[in-house]
Protein backbone atom coordinates (compact mmCIF):
# COMPACT_ATOMS: atom_id res chain seq x y z
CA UNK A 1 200.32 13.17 130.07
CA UNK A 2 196.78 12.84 129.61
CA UNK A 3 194.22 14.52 132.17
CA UNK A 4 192.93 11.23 132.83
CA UNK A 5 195.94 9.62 133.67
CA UNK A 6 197.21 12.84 135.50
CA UNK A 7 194.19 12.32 138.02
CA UNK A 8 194.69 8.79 138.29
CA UNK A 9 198.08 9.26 139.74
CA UNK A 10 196.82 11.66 141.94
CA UNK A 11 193.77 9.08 143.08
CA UNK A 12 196.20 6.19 143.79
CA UNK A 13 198.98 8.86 145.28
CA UNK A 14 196.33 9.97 147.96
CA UNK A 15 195.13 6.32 148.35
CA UNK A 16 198.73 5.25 149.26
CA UNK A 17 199.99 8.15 151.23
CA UNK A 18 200.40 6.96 154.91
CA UNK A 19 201.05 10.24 156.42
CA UNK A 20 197.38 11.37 156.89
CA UNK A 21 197.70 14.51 155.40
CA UNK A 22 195.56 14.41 152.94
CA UNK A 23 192.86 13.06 155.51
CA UNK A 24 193.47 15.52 157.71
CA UNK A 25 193.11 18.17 154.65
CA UNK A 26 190.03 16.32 153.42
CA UNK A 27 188.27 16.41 157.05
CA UNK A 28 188.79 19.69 157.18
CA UNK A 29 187.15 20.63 153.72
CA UNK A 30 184.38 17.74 153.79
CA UNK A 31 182.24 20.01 156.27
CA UNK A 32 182.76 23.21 154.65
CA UNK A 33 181.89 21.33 150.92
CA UNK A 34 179.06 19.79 153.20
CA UNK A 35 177.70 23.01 154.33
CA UNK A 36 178.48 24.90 151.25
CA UNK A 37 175.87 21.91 149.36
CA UNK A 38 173.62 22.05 151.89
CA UNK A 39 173.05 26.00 151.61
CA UNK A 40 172.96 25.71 147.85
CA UNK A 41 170.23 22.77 147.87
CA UNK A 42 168.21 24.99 150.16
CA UNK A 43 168.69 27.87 148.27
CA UNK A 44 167.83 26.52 144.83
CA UNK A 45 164.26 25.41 147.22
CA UNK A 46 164.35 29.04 147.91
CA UNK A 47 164.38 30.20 144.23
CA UNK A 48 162.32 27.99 143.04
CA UNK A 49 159.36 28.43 145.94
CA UNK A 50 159.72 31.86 145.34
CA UNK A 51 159.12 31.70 141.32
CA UNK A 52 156.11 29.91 141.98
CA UNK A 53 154.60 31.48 144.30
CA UNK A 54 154.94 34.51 142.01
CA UNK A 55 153.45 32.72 139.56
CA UNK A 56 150.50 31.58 141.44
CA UNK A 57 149.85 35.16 143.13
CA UNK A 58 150.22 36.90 139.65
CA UNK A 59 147.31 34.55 138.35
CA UNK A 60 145.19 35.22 141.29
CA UNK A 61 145.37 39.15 141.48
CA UNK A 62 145.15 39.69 137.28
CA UNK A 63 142.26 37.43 137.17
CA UNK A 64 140.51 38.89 140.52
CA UNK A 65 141.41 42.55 139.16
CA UNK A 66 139.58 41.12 135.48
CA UNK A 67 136.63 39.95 137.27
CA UNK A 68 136.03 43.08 139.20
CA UNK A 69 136.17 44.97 135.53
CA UNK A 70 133.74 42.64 134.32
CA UNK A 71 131.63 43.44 136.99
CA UNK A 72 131.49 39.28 137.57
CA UNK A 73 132.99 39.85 141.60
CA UNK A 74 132.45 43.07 144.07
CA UNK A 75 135.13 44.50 145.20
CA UNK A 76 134.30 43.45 148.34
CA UNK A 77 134.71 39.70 147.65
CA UNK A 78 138.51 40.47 146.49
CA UNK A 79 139.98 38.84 149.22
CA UNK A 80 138.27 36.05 148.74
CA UNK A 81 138.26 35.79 145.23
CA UNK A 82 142.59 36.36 145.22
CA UNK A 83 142.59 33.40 148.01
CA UNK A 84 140.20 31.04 145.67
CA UNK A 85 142.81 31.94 142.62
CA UNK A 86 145.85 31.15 144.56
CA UNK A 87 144.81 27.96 145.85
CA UNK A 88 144.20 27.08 142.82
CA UNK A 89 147.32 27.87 141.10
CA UNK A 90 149.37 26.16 143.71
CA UNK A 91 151.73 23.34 142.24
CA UNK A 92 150.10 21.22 144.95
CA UNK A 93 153.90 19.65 146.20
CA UNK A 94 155.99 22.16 147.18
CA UNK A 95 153.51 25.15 147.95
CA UNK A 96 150.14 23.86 149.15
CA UNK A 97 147.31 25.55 151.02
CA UNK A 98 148.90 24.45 154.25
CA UNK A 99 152.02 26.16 153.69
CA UNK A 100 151.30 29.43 152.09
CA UNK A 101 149.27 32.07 153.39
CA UNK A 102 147.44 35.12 151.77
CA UNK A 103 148.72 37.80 154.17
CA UNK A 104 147.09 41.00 152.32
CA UNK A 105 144.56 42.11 150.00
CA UNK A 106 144.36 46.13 149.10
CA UNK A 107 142.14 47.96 146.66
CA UNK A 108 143.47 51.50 146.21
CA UNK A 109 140.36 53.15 144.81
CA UNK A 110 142.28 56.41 143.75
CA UNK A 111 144.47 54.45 141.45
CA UNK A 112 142.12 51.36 141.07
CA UNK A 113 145.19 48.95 141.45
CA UNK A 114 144.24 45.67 143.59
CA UNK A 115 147.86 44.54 145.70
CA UNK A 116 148.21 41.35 147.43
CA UNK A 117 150.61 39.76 149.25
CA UNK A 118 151.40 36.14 150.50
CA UNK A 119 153.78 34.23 152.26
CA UNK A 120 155.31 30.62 151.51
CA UNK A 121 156.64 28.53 154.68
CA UNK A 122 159.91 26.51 153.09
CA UNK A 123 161.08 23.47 154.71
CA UNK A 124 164.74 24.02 154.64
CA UNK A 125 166.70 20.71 153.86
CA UNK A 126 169.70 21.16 155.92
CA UNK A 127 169.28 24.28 158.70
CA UNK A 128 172.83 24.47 159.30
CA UNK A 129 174.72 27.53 160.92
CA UNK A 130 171.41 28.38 162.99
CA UNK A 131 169.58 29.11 160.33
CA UNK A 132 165.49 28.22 160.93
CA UNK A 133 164.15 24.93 159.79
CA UNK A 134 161.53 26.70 157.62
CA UNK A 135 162.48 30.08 155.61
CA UNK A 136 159.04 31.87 154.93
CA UNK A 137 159.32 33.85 151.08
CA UNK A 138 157.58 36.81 150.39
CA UNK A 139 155.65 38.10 147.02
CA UNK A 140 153.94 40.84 146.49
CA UNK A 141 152.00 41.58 143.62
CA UNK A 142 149.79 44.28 141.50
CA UNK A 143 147.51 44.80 139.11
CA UNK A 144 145.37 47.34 137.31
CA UNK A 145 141.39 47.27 138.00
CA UNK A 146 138.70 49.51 136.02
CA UNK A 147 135.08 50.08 136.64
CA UNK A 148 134.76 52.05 133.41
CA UNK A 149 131.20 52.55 132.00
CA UNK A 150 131.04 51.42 128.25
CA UNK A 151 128.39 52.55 125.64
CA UNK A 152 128.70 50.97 122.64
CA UNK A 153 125.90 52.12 119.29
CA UNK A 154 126.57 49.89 116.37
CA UNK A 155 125.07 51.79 113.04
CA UNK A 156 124.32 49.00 110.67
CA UNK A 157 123.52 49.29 107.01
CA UNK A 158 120.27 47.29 105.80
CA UNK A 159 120.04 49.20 102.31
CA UNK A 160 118.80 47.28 99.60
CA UNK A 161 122.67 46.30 97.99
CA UNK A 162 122.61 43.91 101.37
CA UNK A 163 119.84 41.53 100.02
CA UNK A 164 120.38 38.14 99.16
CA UNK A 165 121.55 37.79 95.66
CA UNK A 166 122.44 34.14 94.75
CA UNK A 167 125.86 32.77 96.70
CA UNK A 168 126.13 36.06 97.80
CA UNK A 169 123.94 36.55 101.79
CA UNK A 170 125.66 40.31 102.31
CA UNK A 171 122.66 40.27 105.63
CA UNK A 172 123.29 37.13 107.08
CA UNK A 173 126.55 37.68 106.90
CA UNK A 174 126.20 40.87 109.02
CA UNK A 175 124.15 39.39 110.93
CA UNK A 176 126.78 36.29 112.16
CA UNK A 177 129.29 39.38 112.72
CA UNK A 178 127.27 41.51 114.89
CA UNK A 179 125.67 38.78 116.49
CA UNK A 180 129.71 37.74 117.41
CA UNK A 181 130.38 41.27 118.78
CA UNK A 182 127.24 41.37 120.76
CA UNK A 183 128.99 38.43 122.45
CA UNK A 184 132.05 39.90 122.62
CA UNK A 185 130.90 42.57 124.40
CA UNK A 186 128.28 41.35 126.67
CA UNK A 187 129.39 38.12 127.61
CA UNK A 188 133.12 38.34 127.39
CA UNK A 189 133.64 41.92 127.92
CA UNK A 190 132.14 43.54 131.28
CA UNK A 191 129.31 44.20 132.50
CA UNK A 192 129.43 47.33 132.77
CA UNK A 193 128.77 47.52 128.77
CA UNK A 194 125.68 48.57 127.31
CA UNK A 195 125.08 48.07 123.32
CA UNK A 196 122.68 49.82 121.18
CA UNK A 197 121.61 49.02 117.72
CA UNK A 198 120.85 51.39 115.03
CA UNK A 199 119.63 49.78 111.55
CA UNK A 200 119.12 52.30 108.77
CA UNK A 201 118.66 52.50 104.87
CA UNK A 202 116.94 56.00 103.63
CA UNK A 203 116.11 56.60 107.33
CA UNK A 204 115.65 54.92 110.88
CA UNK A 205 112.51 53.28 112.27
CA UNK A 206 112.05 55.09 115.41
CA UNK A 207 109.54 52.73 117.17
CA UNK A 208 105.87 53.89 118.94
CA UNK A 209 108.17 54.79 122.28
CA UNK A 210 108.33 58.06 123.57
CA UNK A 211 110.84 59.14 120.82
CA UNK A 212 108.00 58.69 118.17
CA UNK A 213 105.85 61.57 119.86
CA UNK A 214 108.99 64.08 118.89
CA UNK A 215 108.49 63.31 115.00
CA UNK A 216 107.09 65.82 112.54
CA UNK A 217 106.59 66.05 109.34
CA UNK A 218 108.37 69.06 107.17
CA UNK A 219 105.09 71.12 107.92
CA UNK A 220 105.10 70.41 111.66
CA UNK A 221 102.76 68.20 111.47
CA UNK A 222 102.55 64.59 113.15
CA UNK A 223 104.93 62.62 110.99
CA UNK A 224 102.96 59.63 109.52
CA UNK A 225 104.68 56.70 110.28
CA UNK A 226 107.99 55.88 112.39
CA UNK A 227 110.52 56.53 109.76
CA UNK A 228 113.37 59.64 110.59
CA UNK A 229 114.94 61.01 108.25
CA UNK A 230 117.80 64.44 108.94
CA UNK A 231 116.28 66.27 111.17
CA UNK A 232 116.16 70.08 109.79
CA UNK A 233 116.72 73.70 111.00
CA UNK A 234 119.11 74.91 113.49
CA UNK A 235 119.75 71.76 115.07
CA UNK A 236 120.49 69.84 112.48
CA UNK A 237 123.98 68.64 113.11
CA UNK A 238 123.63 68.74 116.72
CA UNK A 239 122.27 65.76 119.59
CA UNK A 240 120.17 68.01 120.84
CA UNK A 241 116.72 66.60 122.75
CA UNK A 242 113.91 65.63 120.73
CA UNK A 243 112.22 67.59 123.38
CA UNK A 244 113.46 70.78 122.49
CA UNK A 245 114.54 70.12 118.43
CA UNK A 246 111.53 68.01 116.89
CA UNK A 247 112.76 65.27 114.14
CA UNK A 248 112.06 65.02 111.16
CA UNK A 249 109.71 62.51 109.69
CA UNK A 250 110.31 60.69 105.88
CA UNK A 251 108.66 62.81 103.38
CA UNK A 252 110.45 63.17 99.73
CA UNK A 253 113.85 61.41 99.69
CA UNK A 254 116.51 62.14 96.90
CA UNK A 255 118.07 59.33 95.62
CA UNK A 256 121.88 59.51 93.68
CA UNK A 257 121.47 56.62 91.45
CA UNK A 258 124.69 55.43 90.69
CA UNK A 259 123.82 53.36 87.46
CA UNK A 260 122.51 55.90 85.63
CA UNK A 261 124.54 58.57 87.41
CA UNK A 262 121.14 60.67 88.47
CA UNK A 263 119.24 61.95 91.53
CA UNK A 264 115.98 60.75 91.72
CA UNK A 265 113.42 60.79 93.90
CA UNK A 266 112.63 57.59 95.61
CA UNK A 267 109.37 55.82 94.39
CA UNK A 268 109.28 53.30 96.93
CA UNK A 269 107.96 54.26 99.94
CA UNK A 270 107.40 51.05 101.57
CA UNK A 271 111.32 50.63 101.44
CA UNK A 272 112.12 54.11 103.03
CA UNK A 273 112.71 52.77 106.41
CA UNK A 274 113.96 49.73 107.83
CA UNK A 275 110.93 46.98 109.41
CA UNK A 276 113.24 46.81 112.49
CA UNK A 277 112.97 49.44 114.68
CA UNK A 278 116.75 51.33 116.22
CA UNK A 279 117.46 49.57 120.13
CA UNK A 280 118.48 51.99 122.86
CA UNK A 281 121.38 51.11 125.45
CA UNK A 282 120.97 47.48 126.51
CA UNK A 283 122.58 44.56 128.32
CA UNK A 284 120.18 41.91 126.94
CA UNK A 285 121.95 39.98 124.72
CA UNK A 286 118.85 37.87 123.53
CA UNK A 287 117.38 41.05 123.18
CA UNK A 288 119.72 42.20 120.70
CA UNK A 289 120.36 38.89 119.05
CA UNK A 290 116.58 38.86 118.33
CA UNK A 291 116.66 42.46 117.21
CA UNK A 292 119.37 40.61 114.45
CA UNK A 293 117.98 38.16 113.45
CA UNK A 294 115.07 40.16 112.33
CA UNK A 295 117.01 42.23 110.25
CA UNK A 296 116.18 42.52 106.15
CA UNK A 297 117.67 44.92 103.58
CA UNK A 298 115.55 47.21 101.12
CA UNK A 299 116.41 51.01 100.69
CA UNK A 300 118.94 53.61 99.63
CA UNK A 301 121.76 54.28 101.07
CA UNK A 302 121.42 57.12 103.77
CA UNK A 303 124.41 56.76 105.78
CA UNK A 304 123.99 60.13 107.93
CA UNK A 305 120.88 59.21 109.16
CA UNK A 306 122.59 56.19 110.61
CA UNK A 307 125.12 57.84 111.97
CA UNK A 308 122.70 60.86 113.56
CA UNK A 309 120.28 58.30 115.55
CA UNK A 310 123.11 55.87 116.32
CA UNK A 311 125.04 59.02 117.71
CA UNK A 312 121.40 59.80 119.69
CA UNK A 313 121.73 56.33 121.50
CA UNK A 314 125.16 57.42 123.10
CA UNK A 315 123.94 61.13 123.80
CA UNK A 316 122.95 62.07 127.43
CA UNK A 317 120.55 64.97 126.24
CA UNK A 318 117.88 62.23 125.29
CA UNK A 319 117.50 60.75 128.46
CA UNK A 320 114.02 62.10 128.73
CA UNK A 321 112.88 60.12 125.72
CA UNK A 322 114.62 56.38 126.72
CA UNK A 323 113.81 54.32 128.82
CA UNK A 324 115.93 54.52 132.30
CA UNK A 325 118.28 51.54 131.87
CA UNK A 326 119.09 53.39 128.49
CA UNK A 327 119.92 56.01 129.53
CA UNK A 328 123.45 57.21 128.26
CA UNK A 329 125.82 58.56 131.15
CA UNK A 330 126.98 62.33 130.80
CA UNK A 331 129.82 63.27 128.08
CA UNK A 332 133.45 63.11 130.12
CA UNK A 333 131.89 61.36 133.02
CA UNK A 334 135.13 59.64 134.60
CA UNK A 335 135.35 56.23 134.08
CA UNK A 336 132.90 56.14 131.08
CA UNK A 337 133.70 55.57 127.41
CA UNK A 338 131.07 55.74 124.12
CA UNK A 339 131.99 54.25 120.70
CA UNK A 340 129.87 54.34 117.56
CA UNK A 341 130.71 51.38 114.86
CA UNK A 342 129.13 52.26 111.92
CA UNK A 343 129.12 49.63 108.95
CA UNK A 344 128.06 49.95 105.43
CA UNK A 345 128.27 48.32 102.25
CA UNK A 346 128.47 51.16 99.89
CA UNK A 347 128.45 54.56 98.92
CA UNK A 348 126.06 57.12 100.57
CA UNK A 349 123.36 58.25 98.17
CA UNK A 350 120.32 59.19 99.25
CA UNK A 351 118.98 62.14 101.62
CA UNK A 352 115.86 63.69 102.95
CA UNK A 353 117.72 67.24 103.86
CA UNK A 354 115.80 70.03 101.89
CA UNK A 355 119.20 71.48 101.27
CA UNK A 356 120.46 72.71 98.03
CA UNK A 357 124.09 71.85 97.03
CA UNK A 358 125.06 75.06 98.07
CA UNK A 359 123.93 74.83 101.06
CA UNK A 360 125.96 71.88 102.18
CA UNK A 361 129.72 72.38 103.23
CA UNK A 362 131.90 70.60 100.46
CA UNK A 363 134.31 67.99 101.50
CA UNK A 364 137.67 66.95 99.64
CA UNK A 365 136.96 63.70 97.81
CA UNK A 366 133.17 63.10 98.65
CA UNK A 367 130.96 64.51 96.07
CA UNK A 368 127.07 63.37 97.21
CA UNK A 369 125.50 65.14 99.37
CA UNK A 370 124.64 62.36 101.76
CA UNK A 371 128.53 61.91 102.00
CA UNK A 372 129.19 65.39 102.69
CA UNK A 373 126.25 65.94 105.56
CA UNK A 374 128.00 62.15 107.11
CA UNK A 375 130.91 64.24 107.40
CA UNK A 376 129.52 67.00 109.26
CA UNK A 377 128.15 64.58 111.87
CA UNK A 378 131.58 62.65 112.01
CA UNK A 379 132.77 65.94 113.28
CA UNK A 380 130.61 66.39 115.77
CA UNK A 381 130.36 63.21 117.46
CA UNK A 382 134.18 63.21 117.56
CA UNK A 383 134.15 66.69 119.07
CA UNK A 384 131.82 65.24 121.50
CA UNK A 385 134.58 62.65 122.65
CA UNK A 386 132.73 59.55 121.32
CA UNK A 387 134.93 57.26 119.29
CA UNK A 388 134.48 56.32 115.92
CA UNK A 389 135.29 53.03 113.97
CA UNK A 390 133.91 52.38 110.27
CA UNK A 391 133.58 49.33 108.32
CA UNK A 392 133.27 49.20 104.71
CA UNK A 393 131.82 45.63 103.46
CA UNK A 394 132.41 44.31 99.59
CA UNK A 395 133.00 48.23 98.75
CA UNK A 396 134.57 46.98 95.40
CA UNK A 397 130.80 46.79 94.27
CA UNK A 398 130.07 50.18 95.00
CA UNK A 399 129.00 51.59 91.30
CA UNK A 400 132.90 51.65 90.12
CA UNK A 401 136.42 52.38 90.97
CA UNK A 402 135.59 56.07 91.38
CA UNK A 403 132.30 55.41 93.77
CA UNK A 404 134.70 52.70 95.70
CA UNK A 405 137.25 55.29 96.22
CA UNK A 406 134.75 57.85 97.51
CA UNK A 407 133.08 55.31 99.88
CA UNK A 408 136.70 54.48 101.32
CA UNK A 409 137.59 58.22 101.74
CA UNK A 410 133.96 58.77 103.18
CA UNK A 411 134.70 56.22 105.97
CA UNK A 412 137.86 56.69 106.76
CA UNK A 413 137.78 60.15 106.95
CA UNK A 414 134.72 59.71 109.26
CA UNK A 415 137.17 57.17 111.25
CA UNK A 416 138.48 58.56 114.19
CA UNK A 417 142.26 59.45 114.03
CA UNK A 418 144.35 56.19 114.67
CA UNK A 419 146.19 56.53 118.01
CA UNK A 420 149.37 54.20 118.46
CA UNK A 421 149.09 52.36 115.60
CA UNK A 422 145.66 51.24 116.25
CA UNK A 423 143.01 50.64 113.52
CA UNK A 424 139.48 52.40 113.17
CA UNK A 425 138.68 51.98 109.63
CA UNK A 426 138.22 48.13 108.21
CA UNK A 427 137.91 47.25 104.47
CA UNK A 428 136.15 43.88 104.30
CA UNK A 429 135.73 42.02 101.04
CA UNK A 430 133.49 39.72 101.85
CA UNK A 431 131.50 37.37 105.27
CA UNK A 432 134.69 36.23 107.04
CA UNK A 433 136.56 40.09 107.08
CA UNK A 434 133.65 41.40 108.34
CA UNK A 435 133.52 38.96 111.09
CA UNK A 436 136.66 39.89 111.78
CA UNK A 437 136.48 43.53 111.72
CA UNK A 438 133.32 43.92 114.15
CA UNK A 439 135.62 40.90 116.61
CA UNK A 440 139.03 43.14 116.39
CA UNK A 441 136.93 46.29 117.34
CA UNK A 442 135.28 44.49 119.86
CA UNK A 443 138.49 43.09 121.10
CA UNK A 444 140.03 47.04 121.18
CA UNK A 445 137.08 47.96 123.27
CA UNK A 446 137.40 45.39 125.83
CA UNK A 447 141.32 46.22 126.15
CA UNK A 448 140.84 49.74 126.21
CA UNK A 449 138.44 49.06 129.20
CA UNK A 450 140.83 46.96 131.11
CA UNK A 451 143.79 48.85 130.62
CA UNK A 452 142.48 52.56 131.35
């Protein structure tokens, strides 16, 4: 017999039994099946209030606890910040304003975690068995808050390979890709972030600000123009003040031509330096977009000079020569990170160091000089704590497969040592990489700084 047919007998069996039993059985169960619906109607309201108002607090409190990274809120507007949030994340039906309410707001500055907590009032559908007419639910909810200080230097090649050749705008593409991470990190990121901009070639325009009083020539003398090259003596390879160590100003530069595979020295003075001069620790983002904009490319290729002054912009022992709101926070201050990005389009080949070959320390893979002295500062602005990311841009045009391969080991080498998978060396090939590159590093920072 068919299960259909099996409860139609049993339908028409009930419907024509006269002796009440199954009424009396059916009386009995109706108000237990009754109660039983009730209780699962109410509880399903339950659930689902409950999901939701996890939802909305969980909204509230991660973006309140971004916001007071950022530096957009004070900490002292949190409450009413997480209460703004809420309200707004409120289905608008079941949990409105009226019926939920914000019942605590904590900001534990040992472990900079912001809590809340908040109640929903749930009209109960059918309040049987004494239970209340309204059932309140209760969330509670956490998330992580920073106030870390962030010092970012960007190093940026302007070397004569960079010009304008045909299709090819190598310097207005770098400058759409910094201009992009400026953004990142002072309009996106927080603001607590300071950015500085080093452009170099065969040295670094210093500016006429109080940093241009430290240079000297080789003989001691007043340096002639703004243009640094390494600074020399026992202080070379250190971030010593300017105060104490005197820099060195541009006299003879060497030159590793790598067409006809010669040093030279450079014959063209007027393309020693860069016309832009470096920019200290800022948060003015027209500032530094202007500063970009402005940018042109002539010169050799001096990539440790870069890397020296842009490590000087991050280094708290030149405070007396920038100007206040420059001034770089102490190494291993809590709370406080530096980063260098230094980006460059070729091989390193020119140097100002009145060392002999001998003199420099030889490095595994790099064979110029320059490349060998970028190493030495690698080390110690990693040993310092700052971290470093590279970029290499159209490296492929280097000189060669050998001069490619020497760049690549130069910079990522220099990197610092990936942690967790993480990358700190980029190989662009061409505009939209680099973008991409200075944006990803930009987008490590800002989690970094959210997430410590």
């Amino acid at each position: 017999m068919s299960l259909i047919r099996r409860l139609k007998n049993t339908v028409s069996n009930f419907a024509a039994d006269r002796s009440g039993q199954y009424s009396i059985i059916f009386a009995l169960c109706s108000g237990v099946l009754m109660i039983s619906v009730g209780l699962s109607v109410d509880y399903a309201r339950i659930i689902s209030a409950k999901s939701q108002l996890t939802s909305a607090l969980d909204a509230a409190v991660t973006s309140t606890a971004r916001d007071i990274t950022r530096g957009k809120v004070d900490k002292k507007e949190a409450t009413k910040r997480v209460q703004a949030f809420l309200e707004a994340n409120l289905d608008g039906k079941r949990l409105t304003p009226e019926n939920v309410h914000l019942t605590d707001v904590t900001l534990d500055p040992v472990t900079n975690k912001l809590s809340a907590s908040a109640r929903a009032d749930v009209d109960m559908m059918f309040p049987v068995m004494n239970n209340p007419k309204v059932q309140p639910v209760n969330v509670k909810i956490g998330a992580l808050y920073s106030e870390r200080k962030v010092e970012v230097s960007m190093v940026l090649d302007v070397t004569g390979s960079m010009m304008k050749k045909g299709s090819s705008d190598k310097i207005g593409d770098l400058k759409i890709a910094a201009k992009s991470a400026v953004k990142a990190f002072l309009e996106n990121g927080s603001e607590n972030t300071r950015v500085a901009i080093t452009p170099w070639a065969m040295g670094v325009n210093v500016g006429n600000g109080e940093i241009r009083k430290h240079l000297l020539d080789v003989n001691g003398k007043p340096a002639a123009d703004n243009c640094a090259t390494e600074r020399r003596g026992a202080q070379m390879f250190s971030d010593a003040s300017p105060v104490s160590a005197k820099l060195t100003g541009s006299n003879e530069m060497k030159h590793f031509n790598v067409w006809t595979n010669k040093e030279e020295v450079w014959g063209k003075p007027d393309w020693k330096c860069p016309s832009v001069a470096l920019q200290p620790l800022t948060k003015d983002k027209a500032l530094l977009n202007s500063m970009i904009d402005k940018l042109s490319a002539k010169g050799g290729t001096a990539g440790q000079i870069g890397l020296q002054f842009g490590w000087y912009m991050v280094s708290p022992n030149w405070k007396s020569v920038l100007p206040v709101k420059s001034e770089p926070v102490a190494y291993n201050t809590a709370g406080s990170d530096k980063y260098i990005i230094l980006m460059t389009d070729g091989l390193f080949n020119s140097e100002a160091s009145g060392l002999s070959n001998d003199a420099i320390t030889p490095y595994p893979g790099v064979a110029q000089k320059s490349g060998r002295l970028a190493m030495k500062y690698c080390s110690a602005i990693k040993d310092r704590g700052v971290k470093l990311y590279t970029i290499g841009f159209d490296l492929k045009n280097a000189g060669g497969a050998a001069y490619e391969a020497e760049a690549i080991k130069t910079l990522s080498d220099c990197a610092s040592t990936p942690v967790g998978g993480e990358q700190t060396f980029y190989n662009a090939d061409n505009g939209d990489e680099l973008k991409k590159a200075f944006d990803d590093i930009a987008r490590r920072i800002q989690s970094l700084t959210l997430t410590n």
